[in-house]
Structures are given as C-alpha cells and as structure tokens.
Protein backbone atom coordinates (compact mmCIF):
# COMPACT_ATOMS: atom_id res chain seq x y z
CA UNK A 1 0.00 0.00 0.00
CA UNK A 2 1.31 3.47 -0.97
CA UNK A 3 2.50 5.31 2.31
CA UNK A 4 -0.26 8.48 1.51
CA UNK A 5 -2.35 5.24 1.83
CA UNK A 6 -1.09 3.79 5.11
CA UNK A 7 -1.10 7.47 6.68
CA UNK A 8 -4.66 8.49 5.20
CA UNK A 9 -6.06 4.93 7.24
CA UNK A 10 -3.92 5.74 10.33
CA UNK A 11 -5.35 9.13 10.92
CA UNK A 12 -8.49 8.09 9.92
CA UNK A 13 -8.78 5.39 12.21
CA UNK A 14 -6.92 6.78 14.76
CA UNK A 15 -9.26 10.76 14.51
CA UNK A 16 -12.52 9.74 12.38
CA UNK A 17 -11.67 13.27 11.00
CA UNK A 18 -14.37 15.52 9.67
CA UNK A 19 -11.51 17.00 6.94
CA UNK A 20 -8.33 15.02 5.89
CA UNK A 21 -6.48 15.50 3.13
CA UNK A 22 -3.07 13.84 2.77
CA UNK A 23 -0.31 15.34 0.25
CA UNK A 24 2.74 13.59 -1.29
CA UNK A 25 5.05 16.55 -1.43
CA UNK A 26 8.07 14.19 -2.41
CA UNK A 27 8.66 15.39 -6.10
CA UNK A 28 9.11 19.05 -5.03
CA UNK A 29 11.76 18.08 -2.91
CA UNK A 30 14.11 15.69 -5.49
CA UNK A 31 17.66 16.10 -4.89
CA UNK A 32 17.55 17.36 -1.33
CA UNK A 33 18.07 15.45 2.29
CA UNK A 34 15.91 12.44 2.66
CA UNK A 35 14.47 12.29 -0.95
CA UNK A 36 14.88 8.87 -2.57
CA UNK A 37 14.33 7.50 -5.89
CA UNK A 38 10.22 6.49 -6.15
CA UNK A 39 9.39 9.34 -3.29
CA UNK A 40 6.97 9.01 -0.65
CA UNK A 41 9.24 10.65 1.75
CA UNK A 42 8.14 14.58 2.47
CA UNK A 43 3.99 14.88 2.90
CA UNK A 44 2.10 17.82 4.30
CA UNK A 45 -0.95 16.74 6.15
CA UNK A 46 -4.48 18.80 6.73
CA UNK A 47 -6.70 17.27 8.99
CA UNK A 48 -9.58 18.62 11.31
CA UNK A 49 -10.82 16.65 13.84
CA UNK A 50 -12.55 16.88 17.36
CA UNK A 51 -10.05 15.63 18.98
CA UNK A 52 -8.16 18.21 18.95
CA UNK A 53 -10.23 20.45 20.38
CA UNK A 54 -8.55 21.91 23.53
CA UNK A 55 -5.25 21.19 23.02
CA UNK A 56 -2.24 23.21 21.64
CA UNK A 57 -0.19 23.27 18.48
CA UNK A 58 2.15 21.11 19.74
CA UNK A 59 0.17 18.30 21.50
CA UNK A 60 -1.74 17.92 17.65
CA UNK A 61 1.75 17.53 16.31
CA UNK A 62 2.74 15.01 19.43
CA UNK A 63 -0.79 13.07 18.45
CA UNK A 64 -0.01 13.08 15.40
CA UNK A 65 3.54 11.93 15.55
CA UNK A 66 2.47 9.21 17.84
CA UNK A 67 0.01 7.82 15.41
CA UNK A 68 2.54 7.92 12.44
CA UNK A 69 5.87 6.61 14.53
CA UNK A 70 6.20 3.56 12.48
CA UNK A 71 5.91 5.44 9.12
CA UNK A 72 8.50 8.48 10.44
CA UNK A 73 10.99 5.77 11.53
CA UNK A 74 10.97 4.40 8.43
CA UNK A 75 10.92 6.25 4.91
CA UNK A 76 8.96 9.29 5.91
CA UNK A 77 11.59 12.24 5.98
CA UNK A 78 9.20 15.14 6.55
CA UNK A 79 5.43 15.71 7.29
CA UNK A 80 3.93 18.96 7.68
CA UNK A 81 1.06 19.17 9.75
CA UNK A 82 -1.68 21.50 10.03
CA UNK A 83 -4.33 20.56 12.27
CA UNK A 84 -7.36 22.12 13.83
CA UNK A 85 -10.31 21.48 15.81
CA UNK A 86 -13.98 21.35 14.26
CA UNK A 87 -14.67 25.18 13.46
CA UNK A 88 -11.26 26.67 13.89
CA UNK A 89 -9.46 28.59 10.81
CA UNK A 90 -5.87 29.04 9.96
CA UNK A 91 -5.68 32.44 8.80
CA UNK A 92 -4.07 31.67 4.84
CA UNK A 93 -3.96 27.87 5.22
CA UNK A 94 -7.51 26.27 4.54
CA UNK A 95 -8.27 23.18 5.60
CA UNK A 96 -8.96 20.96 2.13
CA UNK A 97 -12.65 18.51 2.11
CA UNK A 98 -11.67 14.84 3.24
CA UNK A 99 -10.29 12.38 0.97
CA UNK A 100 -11.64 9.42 0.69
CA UNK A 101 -9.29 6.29 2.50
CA UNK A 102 -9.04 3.30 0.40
C-alpha cells in the first residue's frame, strides 16, 4: 500500500476526521536530504478533527507523531502538519474537504 495510503487509514482510524487531506510533497523536494528514488518521503498533512479540540499546536503535532511513529521511523523524511479542531481557521492555510481512504 502506498505510504499516503497507510497514513490516510492511520489518521483516519486513529481521529474519524471531519476533513483530511493527505499530500505527497516528495517530487518538489528531489535532490535534497531524505528524498529517494520512487518518493513518498516529504507529505504535508491537513486534517480537522474533534479531537483536537482543547489542546495546543504542539500536542496535535505530538498526536499526530504518535500515530505515524512507524511510518516516520521508516521512509517518511518530513510531514507537515496542520491541524485544527472542528470550526477553527488558519488564517491563509484552509483546511482541504476529506479524501476518501481506500
């Protein structure tokens, strides 16, 4: 399974998100640290789920991180994250509508 895949079904599962959308980033970054041949190693993630409601930038990230550690051990060199509670805005970053897992 791709590795958007595998993170798309983690945070799913791990959220049941009301907005998720999960970018492969890996071509923009080709012939810098931690790109390899075939990608799938830099991904910017947009998610906005409830559970996040109440806590702070950082303890999203942590959740995040936590949910992901196998994938960020392994081939994942970078993954930005912007998250957000149900009804919160990022002033210039919009959250994208969900993509469907597979």
């Amino acid at each position: 399974m791709p590795v958007q895949d595998v993170i798309t079904q983690k945070l799913t599962e791990a959220f049941a998100p009301e907005s998720l959308q999960v970018v492969d980033e890996s071509q923009r970054h080709e012939g810098h640290a931690g790109h390899r041949p075939g990608g799938e190693t830099h991904f910017r993630v947009y998610i906005v789920a409830d559970a996040f409601r109440g806590k702070s930038r950082i303890e999203r990230h942590r959740m995040i991180n936590a949910t992901l550690v196998r994938e960020l051990a392994g081939g994942v060199h970078a993954l930005a994250i912007h998250a957000a509670a149900p009804g919160e805005a990022v002033p210039g970053q919009p959250i994208p509508p969900i993509s469907s897992p597979p």
